[in-house]
Protein backbone atom coordinates (compact mmCIF):
# COMPACT_ATOMS: atom_id res chain seq x y z
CA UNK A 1 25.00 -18.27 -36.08
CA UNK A 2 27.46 -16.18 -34.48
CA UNK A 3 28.46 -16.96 -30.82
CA UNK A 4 29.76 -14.54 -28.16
CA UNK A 5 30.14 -16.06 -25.32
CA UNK A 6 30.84 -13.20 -22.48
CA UNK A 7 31.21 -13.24 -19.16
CA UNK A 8 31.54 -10.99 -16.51
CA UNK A 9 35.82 -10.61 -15.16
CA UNK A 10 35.31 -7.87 -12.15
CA UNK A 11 33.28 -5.35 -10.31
CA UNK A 12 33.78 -2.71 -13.08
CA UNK A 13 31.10 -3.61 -15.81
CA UNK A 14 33.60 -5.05 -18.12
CA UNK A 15 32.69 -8.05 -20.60
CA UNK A 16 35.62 -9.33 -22.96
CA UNK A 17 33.78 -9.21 -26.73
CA UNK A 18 34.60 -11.47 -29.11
CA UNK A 19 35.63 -9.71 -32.74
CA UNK A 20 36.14 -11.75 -35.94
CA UNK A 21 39.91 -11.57 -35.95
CA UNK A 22 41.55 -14.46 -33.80
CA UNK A 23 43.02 -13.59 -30.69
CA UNK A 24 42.04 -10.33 -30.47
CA UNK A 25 40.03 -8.84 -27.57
CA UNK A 26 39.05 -5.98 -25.78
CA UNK A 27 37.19 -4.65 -22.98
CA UNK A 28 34.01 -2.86 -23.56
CA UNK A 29 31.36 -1.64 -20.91
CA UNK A 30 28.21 -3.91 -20.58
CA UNK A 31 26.34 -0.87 -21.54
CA UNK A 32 28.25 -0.44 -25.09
CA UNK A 33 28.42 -4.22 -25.47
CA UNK A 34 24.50 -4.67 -25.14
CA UNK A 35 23.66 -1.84 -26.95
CA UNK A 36 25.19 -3.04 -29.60
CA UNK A 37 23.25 -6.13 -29.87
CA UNK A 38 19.46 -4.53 -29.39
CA UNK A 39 17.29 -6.03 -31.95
CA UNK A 40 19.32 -9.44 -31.61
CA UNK A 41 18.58 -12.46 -29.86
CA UNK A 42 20.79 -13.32 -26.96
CA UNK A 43 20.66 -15.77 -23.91
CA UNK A 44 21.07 -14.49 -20.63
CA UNK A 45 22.36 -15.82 -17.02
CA UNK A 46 21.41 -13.69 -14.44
CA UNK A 47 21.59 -13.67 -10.21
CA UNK A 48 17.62 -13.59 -10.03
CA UNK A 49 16.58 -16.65 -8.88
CA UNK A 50 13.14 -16.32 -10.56
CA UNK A 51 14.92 -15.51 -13.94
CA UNK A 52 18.43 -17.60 -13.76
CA UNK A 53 18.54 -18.23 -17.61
CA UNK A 54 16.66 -16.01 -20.32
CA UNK A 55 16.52 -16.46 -23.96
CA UNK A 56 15.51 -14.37 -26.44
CA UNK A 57 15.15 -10.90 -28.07
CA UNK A 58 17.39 -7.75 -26.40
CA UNK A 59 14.46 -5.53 -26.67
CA UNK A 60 16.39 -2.39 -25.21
CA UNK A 61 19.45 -1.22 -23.12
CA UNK A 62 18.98 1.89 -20.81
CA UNK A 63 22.48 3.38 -19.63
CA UNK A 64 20.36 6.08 -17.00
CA UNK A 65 18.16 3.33 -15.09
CA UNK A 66 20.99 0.60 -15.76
CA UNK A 67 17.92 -1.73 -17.14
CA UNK A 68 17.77 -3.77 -19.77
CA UNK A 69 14.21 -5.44 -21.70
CA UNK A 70 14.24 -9.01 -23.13
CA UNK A 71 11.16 -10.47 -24.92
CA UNK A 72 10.65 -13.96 -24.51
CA UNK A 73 8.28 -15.30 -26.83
CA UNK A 74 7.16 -19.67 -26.46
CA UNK A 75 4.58 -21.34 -28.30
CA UNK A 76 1.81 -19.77 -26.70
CA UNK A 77 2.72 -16.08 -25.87
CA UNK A 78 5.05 -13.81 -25.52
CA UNK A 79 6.26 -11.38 -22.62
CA UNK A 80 8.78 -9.07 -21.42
CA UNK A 81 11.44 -8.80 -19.08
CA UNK A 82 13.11 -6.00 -16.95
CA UNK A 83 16.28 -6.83 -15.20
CA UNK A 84 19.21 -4.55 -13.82
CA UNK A 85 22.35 -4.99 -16.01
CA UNK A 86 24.45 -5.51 -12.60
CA UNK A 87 22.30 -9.03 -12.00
CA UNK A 88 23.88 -10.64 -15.66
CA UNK A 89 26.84 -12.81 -14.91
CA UNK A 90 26.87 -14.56 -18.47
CA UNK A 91 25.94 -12.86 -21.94
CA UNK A 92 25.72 -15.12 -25.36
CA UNK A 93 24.93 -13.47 -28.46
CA UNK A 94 22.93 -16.14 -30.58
CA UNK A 95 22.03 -13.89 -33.72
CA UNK A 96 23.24 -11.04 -35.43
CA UNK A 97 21.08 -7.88 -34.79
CA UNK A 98 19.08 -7.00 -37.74
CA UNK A 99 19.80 -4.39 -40.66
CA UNK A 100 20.73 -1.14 -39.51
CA UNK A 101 18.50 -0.05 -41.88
CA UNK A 102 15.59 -1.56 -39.94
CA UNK A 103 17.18 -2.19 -36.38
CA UNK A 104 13.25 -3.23 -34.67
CA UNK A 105 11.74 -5.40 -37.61
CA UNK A 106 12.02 -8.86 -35.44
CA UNK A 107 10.98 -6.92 -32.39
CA UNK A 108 7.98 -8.09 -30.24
CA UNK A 109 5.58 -7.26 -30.04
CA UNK A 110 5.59 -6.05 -33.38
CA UNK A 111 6.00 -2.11 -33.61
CA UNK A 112 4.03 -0.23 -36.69
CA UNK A 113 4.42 3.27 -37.67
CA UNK A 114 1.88 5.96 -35.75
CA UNK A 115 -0.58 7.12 -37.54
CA UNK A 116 0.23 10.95 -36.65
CA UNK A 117 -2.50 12.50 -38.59
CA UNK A 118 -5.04 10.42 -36.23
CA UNK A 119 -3.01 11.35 -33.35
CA UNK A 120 -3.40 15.60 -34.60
CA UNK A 121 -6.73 14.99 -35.11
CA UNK A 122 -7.24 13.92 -31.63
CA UNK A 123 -4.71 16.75 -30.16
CA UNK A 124 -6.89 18.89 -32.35
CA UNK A 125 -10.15 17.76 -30.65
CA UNK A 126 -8.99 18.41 -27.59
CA UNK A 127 -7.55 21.79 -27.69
CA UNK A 128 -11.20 22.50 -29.59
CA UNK A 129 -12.71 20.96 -25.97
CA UNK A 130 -11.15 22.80 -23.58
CA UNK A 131 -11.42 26.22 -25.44
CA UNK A 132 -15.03 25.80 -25.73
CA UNK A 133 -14.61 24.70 -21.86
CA UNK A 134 -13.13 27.78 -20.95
CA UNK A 135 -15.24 29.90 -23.25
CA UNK A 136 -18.36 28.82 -20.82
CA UNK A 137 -16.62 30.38 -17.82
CA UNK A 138 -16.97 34.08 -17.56
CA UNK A 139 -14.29 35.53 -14.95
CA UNK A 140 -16.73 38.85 -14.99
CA UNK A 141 -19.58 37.79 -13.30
CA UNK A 142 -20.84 36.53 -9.97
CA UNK A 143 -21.21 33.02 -9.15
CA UNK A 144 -25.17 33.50 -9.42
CA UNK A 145 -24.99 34.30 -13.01
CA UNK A 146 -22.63 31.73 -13.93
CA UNK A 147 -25.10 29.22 -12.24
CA UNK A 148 -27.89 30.39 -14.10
CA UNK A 149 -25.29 30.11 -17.35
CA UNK A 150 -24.75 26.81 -16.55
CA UNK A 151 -28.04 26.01 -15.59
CA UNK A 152 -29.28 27.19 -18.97
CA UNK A 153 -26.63 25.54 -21.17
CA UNK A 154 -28.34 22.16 -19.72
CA UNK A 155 -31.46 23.03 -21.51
CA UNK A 156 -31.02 25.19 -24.28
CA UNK A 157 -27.40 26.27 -26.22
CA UNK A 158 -26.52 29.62 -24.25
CA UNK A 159 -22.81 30.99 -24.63
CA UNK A 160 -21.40 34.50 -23.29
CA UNK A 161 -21.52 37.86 -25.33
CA UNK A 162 -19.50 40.03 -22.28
CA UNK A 163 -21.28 40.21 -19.82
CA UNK A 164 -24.96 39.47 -21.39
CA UNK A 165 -26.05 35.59 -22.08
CA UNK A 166 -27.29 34.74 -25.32
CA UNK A 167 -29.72 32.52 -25.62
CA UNK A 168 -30.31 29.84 -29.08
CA UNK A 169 -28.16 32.83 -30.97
CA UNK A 170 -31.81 34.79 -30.59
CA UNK A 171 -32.69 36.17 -27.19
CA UNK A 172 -30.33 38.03 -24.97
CA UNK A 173 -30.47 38.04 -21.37
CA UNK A 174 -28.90 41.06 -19.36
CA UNK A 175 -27.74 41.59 -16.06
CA UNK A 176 -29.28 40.71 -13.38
CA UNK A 177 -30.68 38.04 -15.65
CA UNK A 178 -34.15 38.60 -14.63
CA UNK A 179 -37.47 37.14 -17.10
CA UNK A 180 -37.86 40.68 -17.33
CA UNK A 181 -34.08 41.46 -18.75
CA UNK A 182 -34.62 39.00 -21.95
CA UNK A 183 -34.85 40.27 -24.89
CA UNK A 184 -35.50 38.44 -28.18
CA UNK A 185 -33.32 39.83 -31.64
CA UNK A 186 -34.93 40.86 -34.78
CA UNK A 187 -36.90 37.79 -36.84
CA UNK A 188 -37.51 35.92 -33.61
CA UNK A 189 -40.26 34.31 -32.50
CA UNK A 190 -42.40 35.26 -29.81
CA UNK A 191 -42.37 31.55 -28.81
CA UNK A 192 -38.56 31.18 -28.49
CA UNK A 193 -38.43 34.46 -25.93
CA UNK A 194 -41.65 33.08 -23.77
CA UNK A 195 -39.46 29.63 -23.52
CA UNK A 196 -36.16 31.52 -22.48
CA UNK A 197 -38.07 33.32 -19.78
CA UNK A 198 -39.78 30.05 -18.56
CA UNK A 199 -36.33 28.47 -18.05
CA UNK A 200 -34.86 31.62 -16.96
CA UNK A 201 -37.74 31.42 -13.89
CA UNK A 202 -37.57 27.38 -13.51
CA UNK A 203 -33.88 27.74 -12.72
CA UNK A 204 -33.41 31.10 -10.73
CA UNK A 205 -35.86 28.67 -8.43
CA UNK A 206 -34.07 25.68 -7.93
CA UNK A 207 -30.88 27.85 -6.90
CA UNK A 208 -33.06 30.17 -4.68
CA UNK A 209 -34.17 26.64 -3.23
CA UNK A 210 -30.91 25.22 -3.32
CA UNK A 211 -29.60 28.47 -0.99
CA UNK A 212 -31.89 28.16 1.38
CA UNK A 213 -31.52 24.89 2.50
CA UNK A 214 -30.65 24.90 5.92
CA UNK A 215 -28.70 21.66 7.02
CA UNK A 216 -30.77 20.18 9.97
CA UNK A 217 -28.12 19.87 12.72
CA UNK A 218 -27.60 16.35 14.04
CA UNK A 219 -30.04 15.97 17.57
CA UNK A 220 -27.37 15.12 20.72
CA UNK A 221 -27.31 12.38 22.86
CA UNK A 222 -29.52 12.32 25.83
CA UNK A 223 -26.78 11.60 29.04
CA UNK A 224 -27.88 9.51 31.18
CA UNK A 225 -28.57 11.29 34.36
CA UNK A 226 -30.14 8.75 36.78
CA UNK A 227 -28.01 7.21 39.36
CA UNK A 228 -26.46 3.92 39.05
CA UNK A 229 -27.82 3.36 35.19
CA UNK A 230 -30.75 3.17 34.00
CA UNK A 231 -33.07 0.97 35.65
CA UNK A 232 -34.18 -2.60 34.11
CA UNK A 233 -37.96 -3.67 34.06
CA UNK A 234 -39.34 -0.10 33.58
């Protein structure tokens, strides 16, 4: 076990480190001198009072926040610790950091690779989302026909051909998307353009409805106009 025992000389971040060769010293940054020793487990004295002494692993040094992460694992679970580096008065290196090869092996929680053809497949899903998103939102029609869009995309699968709607890929609607301005393609049934119409009708009701709702203004208070109140026993 190797033992560094620093400790914090003046207000300029300095720690003296101890090297291998007797005697001989120098003065490195906290920053550098922590950095060094990420992956290793160290034991901390710090000005918190709710954190005087910490033990464990130096999880990671950040020289733009001036925060450092320790993770202090007991017998029954683990955690982790953020602290400023300006709150550590004593700094004790109790192992040597791991391989450089593999600098986060002992860290914990333990880290595993990402799986980063899961991850594509997900970005991939997404981008597939909000293109079909946006390809359900035609920017050349009025709102009315983009509520009856909607409207019919609840019920049956309707995207946009320009301007016209297209119905179950077999009956297009035209503007101004009357029952009367569907027409069903070649090899459809006579069924499938009798259903379009019927939804076409159901929903061009329930948004005339839904205009002409009038909202029922609230009824005022009646002042009270007698003089001296209102008078008790009737």
């Amino acid at each position: 076990m190797v033992m560094a025992d620093t400790k914090r000389q003046n207000a300029s971040g300095k720690f003296p480190i101890a090297t291998p060769q007797v005697g001989a010293s120098s003065l490195v940054s906290v920053e550098a001198a922590m950095s060094g020793a990420v992956g290793a487990r160290i034991r901390l004295e710090t000005t918190l009072s709710a954190h005087s002494v910490l033990e464990g692993t130096l999880f990671t040094v950040c020289p733009i926040t001036n925060l450092i992460a320790i993770a202090v694992s007991t017998t029954t679970a683990a955690s982790h610790h953020i602290l400023p580096i300006s709150s550590i008065v004593n700094f004790t290196l109790l192992s040597t950091t791991p391989s450089a090869g593999a600098p986060f092996a002992n860290a914990l929680p333990q880290l595993t690779p990402l799986d980063t053809a899961a991850l594509l497949k997900r970005a991939d899903a997404a981008v597939a989302r909000m293109k079909e998103v946006a390809a359900r939102k035609n920017r050349s029609v009025s709102k009315e026909a983009q509520d009856i869009f909607d409207g019919l995309s609840r019920t049956l699968p309707t995207r946009w051909d320009g301007t016209n709607m297209v119905v179950n890929d077999g009956v297009v609607i035209s503007a101004p998307y009357r029952a009367e301005d569907c027409r069903a393609g070649a090899g459809q049934h006579a069924g499938m353009l009798g259903r379009v119409k019927k939804v076409l009708e159901n929903e061009k009701k329930r948004l005339g409805e839904k205009s002409n709702k009038v909202a029922i203004p609230a009824v005022p208070a009646i002042p009270n106009v007698l003089p001296g109140g209102p008078r008790k026993g009737g």
